[in-house]
N, C-alpha and C. Protein backbone atom coordinates (compact mmCIF):
# COMPACT_ATOMS: atom_id res chain seq x y z
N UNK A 1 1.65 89.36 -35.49
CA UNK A 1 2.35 88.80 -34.34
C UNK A 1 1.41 87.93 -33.50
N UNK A 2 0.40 88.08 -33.33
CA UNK A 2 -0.86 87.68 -32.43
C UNK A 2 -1.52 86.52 -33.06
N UNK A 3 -1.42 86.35 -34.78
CA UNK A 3 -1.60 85.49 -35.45
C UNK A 3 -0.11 84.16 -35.33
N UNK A 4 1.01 84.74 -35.34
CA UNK A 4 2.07 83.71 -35.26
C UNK A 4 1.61 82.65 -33.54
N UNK A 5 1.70 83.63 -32.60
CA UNK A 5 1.54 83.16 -31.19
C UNK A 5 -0.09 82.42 -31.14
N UNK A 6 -1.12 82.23 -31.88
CA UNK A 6 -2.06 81.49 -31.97
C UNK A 6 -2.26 80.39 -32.64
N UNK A 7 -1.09 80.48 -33.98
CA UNK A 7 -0.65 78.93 -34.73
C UNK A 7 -0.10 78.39 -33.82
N UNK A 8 1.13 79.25 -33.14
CA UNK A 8 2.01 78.06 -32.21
C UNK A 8 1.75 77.13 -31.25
N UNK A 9 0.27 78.06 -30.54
CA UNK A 9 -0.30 77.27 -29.66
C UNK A 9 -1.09 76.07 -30.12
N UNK A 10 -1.82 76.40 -31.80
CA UNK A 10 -2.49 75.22 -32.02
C UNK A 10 -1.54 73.80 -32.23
N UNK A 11 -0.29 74.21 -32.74
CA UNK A 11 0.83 73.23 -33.03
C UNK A 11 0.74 72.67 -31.39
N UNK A 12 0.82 73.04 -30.84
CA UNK A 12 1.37 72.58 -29.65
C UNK A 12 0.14 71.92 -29.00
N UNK A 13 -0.70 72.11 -28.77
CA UNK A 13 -2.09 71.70 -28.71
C UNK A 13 -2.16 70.31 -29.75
N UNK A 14 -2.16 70.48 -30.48
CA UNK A 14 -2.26 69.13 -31.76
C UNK A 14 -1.04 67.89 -31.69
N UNK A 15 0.09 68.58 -30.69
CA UNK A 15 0.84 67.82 -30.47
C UNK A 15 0.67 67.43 -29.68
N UNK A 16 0.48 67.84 -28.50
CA UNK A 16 0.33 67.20 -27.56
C UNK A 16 -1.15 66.10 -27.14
N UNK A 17 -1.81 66.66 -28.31
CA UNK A 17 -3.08 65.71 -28.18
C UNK A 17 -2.61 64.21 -29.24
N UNK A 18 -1.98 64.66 -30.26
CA UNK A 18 -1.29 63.28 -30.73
C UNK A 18 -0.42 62.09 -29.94
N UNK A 19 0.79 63.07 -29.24
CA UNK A 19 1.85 62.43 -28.37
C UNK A 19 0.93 61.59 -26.99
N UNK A 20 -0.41 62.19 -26.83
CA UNK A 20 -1.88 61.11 -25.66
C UNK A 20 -1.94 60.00 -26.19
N UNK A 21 -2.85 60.41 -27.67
CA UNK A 21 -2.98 59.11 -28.23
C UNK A 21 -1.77 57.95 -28.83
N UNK A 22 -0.63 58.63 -29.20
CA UNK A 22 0.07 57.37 -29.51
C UNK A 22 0.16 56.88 -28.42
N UNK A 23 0.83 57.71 -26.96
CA UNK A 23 1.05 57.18 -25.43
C UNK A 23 0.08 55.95 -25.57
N UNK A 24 -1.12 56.31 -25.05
CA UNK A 24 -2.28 55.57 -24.83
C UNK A 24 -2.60 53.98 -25.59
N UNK A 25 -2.34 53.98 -27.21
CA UNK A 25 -1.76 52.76 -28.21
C UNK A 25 -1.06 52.22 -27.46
N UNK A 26 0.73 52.65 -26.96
CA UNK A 26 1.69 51.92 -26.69
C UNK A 26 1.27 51.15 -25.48
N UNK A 27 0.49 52.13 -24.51
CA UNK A 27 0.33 51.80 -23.42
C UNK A 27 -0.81 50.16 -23.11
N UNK A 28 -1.32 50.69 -24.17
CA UNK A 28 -2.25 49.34 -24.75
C UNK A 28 -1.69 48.01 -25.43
N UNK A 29 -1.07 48.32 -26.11
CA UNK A 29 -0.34 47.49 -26.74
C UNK A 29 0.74 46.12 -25.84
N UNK A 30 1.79 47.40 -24.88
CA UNK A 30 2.86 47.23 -24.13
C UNK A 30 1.98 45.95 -22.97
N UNK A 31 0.37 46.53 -22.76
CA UNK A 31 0.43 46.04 -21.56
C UNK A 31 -0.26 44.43 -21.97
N UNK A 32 -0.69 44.56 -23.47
CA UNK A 32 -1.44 42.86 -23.83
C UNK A 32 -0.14 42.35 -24.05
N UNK A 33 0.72 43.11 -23.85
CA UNK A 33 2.41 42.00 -24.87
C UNK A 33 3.04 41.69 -23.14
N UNK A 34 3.02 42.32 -22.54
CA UNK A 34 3.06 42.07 -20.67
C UNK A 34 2.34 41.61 -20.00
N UNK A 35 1.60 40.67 -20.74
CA UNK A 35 0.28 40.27 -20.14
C UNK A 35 -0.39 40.63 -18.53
N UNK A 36 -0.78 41.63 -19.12
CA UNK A 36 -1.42 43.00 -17.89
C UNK A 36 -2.56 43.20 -18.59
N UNK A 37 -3.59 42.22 -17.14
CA UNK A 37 -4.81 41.75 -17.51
C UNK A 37 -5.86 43.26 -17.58
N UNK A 38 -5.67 43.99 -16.90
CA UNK A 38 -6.45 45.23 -16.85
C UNK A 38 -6.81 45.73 -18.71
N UNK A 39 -5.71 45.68 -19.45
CA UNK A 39 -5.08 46.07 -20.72
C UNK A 39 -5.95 45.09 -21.89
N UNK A 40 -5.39 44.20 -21.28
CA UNK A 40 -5.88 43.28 -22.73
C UNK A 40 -7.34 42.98 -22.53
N UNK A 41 -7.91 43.27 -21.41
CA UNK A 41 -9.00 42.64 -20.90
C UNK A 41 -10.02 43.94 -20.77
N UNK A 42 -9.92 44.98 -21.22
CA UNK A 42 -11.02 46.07 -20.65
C UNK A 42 -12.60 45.88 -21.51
N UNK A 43 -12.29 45.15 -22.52
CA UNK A 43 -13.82 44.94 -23.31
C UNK A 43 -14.11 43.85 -22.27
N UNK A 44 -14.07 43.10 -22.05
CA UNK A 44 -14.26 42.02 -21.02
C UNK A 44 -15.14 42.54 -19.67
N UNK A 45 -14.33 43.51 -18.84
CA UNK A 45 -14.73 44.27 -17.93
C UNK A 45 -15.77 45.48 -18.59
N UNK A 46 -15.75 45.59 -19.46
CA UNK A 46 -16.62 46.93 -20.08
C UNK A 46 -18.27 46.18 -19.94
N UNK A 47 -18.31 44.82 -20.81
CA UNK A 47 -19.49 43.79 -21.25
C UNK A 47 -19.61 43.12 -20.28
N UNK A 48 -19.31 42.79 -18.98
CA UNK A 48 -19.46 41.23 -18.71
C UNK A 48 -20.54 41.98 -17.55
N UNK A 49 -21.44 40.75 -17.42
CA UNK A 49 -22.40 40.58 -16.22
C UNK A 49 -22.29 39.01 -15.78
N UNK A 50 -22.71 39.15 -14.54
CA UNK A 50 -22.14 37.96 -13.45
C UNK A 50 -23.45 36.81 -14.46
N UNK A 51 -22.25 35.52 -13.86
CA UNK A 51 -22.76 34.64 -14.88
C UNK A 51 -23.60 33.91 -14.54
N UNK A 52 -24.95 33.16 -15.14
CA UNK A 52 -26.21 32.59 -14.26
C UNK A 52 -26.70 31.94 -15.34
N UNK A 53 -26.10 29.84 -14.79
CA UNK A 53 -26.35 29.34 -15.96
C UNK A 53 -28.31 28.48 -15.77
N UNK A 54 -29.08 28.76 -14.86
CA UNK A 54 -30.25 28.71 -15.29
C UNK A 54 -30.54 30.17 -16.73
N UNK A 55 -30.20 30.82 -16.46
CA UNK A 55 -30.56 31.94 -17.05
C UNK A 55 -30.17 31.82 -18.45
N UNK A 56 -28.64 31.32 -18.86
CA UNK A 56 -27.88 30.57 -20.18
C UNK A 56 -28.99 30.28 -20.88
N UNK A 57 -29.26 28.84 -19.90
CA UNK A 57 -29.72 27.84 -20.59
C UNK A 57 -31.09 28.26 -21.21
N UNK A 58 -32.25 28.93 -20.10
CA UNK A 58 -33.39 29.40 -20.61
C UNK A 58 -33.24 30.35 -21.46
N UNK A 59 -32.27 31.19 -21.94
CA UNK A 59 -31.93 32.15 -23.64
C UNK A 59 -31.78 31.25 -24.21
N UNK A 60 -30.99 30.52 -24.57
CA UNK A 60 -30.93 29.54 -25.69
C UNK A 60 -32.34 28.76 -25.75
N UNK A 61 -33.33 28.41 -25.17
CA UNK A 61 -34.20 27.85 -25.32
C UNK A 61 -35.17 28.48 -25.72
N UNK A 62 -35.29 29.65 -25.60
CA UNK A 62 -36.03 30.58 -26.12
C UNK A 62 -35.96 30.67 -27.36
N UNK A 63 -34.48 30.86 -27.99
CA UNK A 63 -33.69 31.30 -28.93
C UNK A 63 -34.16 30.13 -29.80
N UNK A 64 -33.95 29.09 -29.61
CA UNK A 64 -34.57 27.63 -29.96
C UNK A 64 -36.03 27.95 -30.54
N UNK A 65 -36.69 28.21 -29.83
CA UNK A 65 -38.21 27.63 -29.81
C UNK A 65 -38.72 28.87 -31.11
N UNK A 66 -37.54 30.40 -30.66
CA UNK A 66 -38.14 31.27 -31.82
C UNK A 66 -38.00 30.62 -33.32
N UNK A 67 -36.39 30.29 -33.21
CA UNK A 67 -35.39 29.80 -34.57
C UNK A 67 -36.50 28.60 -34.94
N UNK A 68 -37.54 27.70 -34.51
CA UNK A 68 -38.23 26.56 -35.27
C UNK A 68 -39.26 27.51 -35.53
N UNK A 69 -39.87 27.96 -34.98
CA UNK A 69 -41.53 28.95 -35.30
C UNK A 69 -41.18 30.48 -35.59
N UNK A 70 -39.87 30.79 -36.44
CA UNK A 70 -39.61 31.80 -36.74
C UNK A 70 -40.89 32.90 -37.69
N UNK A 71 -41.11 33.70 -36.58
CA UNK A 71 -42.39 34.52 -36.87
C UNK A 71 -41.63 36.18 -37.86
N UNK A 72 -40.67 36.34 -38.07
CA UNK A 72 -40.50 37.86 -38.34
C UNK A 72 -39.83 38.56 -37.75
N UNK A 73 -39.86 37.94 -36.60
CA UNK A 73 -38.96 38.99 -35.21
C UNK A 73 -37.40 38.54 -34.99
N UNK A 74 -37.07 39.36 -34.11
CA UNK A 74 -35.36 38.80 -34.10
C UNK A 74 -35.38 37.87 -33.22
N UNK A 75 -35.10 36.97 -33.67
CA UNK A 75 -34.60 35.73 -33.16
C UNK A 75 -33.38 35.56 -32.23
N UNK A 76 -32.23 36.29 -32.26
CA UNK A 76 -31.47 36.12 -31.74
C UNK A 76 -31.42 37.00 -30.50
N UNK A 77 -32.86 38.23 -30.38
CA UNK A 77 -32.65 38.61 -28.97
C UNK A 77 -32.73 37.94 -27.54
N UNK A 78 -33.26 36.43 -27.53
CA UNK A 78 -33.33 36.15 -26.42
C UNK A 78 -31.60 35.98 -25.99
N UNK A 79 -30.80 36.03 -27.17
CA UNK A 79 -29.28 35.48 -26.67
C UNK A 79 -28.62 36.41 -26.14
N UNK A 80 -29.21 37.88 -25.71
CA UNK A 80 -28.80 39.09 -25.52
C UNK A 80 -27.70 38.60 -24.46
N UNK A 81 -28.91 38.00 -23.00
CA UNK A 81 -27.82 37.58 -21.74
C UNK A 81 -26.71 36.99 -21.68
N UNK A 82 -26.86 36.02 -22.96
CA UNK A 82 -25.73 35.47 -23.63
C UNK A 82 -24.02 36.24 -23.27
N UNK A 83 -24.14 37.43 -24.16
CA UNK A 83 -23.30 38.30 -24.49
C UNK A 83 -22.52 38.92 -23.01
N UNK A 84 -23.22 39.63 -22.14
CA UNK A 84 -22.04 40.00 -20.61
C UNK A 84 -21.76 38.33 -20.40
N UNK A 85 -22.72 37.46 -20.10
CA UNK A 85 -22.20 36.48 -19.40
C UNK A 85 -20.81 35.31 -20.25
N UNK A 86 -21.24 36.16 -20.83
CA UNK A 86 -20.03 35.23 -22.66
C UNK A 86 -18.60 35.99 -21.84
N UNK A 87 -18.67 37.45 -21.55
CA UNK A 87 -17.27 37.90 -21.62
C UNK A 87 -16.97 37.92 -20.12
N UNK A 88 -17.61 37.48 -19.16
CA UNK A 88 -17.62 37.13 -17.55
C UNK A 88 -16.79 35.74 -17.70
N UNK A 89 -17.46 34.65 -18.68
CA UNK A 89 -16.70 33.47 -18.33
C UNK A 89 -15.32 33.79 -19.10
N UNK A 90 -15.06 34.02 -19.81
CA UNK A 90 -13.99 34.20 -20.62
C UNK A 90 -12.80 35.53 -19.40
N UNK A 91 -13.34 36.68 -18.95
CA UNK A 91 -12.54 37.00 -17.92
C UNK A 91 -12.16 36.29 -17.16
N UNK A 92 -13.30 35.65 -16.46
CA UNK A 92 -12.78 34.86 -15.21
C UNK A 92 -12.08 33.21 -15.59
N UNK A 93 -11.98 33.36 -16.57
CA UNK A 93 -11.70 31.92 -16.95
C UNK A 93 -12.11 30.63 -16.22
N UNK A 94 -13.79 31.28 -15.88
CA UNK A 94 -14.37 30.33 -15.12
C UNK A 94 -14.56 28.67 -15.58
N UNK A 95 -14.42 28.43 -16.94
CA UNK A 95 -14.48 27.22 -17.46
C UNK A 95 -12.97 26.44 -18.42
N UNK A 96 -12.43 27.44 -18.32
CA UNK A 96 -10.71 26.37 -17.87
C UNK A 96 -10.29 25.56 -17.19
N UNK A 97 -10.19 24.39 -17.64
CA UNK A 97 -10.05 23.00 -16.89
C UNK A 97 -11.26 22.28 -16.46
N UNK A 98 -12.59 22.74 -17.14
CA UNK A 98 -13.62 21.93 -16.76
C UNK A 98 -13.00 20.93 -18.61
N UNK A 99 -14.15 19.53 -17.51
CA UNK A 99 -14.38 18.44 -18.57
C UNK A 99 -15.51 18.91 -19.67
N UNK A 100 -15.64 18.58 -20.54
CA UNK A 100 -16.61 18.80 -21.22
C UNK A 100 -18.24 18.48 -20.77
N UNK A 101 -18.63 17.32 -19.93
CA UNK A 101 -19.86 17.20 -19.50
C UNK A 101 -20.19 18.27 -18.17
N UNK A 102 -18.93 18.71 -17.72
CA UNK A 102 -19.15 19.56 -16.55
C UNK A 102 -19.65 21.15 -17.68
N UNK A 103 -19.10 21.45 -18.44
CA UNK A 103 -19.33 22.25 -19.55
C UNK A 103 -20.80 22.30 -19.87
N UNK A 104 -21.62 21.14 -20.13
CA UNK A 104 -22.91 21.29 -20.52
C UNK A 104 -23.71 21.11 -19.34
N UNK A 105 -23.17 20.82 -18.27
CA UNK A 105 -23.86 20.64 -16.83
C UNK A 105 -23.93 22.61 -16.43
N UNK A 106 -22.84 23.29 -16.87
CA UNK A 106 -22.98 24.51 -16.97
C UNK A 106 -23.67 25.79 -17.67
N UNK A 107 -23.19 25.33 -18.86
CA UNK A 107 -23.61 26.46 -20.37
C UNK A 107 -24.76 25.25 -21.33
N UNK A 108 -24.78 24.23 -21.20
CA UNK A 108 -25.36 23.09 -22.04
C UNK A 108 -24.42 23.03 -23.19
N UNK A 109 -24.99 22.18 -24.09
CA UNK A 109 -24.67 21.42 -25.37
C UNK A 109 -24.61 22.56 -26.97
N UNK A 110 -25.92 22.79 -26.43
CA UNK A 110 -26.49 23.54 -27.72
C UNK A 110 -26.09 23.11 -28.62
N UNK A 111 -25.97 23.81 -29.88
CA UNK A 111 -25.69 22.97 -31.34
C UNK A 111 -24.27 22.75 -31.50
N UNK A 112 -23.94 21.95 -30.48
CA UNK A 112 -21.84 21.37 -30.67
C UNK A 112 -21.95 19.96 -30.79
N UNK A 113 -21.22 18.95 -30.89
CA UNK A 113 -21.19 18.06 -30.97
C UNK A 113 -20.06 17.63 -29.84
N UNK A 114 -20.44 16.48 -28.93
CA UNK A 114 -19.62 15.98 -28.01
C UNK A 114 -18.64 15.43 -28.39
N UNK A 115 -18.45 15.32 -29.45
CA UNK A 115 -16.82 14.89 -29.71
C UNK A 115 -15.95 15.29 -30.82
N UNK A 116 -16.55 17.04 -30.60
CA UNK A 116 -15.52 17.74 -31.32
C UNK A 116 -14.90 17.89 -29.99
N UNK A 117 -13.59 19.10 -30.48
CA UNK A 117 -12.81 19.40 -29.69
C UNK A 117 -12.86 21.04 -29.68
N UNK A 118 -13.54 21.68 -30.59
CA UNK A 118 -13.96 22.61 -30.71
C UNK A 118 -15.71 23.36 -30.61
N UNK A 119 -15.90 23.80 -29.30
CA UNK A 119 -17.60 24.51 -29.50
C UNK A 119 -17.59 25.79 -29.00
N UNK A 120 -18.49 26.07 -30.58
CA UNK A 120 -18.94 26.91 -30.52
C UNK A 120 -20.89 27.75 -29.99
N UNK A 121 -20.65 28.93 -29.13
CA UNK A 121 -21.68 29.34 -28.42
C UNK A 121 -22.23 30.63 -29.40
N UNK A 122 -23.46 30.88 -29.45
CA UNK A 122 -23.95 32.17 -29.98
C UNK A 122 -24.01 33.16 -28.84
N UNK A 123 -23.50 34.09 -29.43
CA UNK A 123 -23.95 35.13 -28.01
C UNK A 123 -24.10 36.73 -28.75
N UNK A 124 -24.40 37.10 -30.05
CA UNK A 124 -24.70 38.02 -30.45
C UNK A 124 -24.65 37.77 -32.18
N UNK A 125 -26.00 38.65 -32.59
CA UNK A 125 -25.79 38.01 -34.55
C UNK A 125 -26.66 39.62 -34.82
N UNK A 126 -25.90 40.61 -35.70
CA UNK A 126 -26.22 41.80 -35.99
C UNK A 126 -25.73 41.24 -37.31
N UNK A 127 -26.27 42.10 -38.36
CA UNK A 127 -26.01 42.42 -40.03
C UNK A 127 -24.44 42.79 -39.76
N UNK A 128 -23.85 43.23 -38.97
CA UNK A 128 -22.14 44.13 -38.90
C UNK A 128 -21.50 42.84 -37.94
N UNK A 129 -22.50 41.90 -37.00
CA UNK A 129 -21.32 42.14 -36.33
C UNK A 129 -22.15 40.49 -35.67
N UNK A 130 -21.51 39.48 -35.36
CA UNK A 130 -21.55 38.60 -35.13
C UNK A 130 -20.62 37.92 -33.94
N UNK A 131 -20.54 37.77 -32.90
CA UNK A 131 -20.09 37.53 -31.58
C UNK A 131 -19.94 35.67 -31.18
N UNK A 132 -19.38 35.21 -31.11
CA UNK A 132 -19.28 33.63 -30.42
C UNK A 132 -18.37 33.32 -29.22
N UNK A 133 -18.65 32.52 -28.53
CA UNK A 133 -17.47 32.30 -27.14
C UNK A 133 -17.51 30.61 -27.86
N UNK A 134 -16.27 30.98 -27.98
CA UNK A 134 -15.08 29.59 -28.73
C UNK A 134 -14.76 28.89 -26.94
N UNK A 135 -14.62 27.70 -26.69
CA UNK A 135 -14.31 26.57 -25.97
C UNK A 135 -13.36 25.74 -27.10
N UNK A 136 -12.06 25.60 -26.51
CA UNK A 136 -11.51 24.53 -26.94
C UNK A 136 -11.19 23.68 -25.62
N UNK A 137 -11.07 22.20 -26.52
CA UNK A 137 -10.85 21.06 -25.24
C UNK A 137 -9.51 20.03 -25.84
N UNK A 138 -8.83 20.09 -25.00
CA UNK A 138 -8.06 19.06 -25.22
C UNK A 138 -7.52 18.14 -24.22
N UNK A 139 -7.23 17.00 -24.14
CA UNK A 139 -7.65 15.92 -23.33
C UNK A 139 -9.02 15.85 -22.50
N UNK A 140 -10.42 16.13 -23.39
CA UNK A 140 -11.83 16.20 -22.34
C UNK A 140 -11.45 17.70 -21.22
N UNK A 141 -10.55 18.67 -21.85
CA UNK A 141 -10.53 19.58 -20.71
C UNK A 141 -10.73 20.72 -21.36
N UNK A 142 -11.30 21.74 -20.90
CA UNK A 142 -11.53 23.37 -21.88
C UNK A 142 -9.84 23.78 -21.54
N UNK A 143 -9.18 23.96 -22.68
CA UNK A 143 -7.77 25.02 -22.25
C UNK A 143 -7.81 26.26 -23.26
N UNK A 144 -8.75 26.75 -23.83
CA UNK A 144 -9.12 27.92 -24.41
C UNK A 144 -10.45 28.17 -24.23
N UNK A 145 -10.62 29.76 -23.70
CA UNK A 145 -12.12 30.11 -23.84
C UNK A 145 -11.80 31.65 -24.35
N UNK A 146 -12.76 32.01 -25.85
CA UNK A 146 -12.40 33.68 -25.92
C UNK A 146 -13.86 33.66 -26.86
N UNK A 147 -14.29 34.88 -26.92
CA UNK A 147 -14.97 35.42 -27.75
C UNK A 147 -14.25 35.95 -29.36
N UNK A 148 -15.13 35.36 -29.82
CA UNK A 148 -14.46 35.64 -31.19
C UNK A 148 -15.77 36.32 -32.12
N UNK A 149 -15.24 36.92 -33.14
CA UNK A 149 -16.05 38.31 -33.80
C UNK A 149 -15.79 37.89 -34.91
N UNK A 150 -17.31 37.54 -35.80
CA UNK A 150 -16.94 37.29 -37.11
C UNK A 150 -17.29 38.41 -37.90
C-alpha cells in the first residue's frame, strides 16, 4: 500500500515537472510569435555589454595584427569584446537606419566590402561554434542586424 502511494506521487511529480517544461516552450515560443521582446531576446540580454566603438575597433586590430604574425596562439581572442557588444547592438538596434559610412565611422569596415549589401562581423570562432553579427543594407541603410551561428 505504501509502495502504490509512493509511485503515485512520483507520477505526479514527473508530471507536473513535464506540464513546467512544455508551459515554459509554449511560453517561449508564444512570446517570439507575439513579438515580446523580453522572449525572443533573453540571449541578447544574457551576452550583451554596453557598446564602445574605440574598444571594437582596437579588437579587431589586434585580431589583425595576430591573424598576419600568427604565432600559435588564439587568434581570435582579442574578438572576445566583440561578442556582448555584437548582441548590445543587435538588442538595441542601435545601427538600424544608419548609412553604411556612419556604420564604419562606428564598428569600421573590416573585411566587407563597401558595396555589398551584405557585412559580415567576427565576433566569436570556437571548433563547435562560430558567432557573426550580419548587417544588411538596403538603400545605403542597415534594415537588418542579428547574430548569426554557424
Amino acid at each position: 500500500m505504501y509502495m502504490n502511494k509512493l509511485k503515485n506521487k512520483i507520477k505526479f511529480i514527473a508530471l507536473g515537472l513535464i506540464s513546467v517544461v512544455i508551459l515554459s516552450v509554449l511560453i517561449s515560443v508564444l512570446g517570439c510569435k507575439l513579438g515580446v521582446d523580453d522572449f525572443c531576446n533573453i540571449k541578447y540580454n544574457i551576452h550583451s555589454q554596453d557598446f564602445n566603438s574605440q574598444e571594437w575597433k582596437k579588437a579587431y586590430l589586434l585580431f589583425k595584427e595576430n591573424k598576419e604574425g600568427y604565432d600559435g596562439t588564439d587568434i581570435f581572442k582579442p574578438l572576445i569584446v566583440h561578442k556582448g557588444m555584437a548582441y548590445s547592438l543587435v538588442r538595441d538596434k542601435s545601427l538600424i537606419g544608419k548609412t553604411k559610412n556612419e556604420v564604419i565611422s562606428i564598428i569600421g569596415l573590416e573585411e566587407n566590402d563597401v558595396k555589398e549589401n551584405k557585412w559580415i562581423y567576427w565576433i566569436d570562432f570556437t571548433i563547435s561554434d562560430n558567432l557573426w553579427l550580419e548587417l544588411v543594407f538596403h538603400n545605403n541603410k542597415v534594415i537588418s542586424s542579428q547574430i548569426r551561428e554557424d
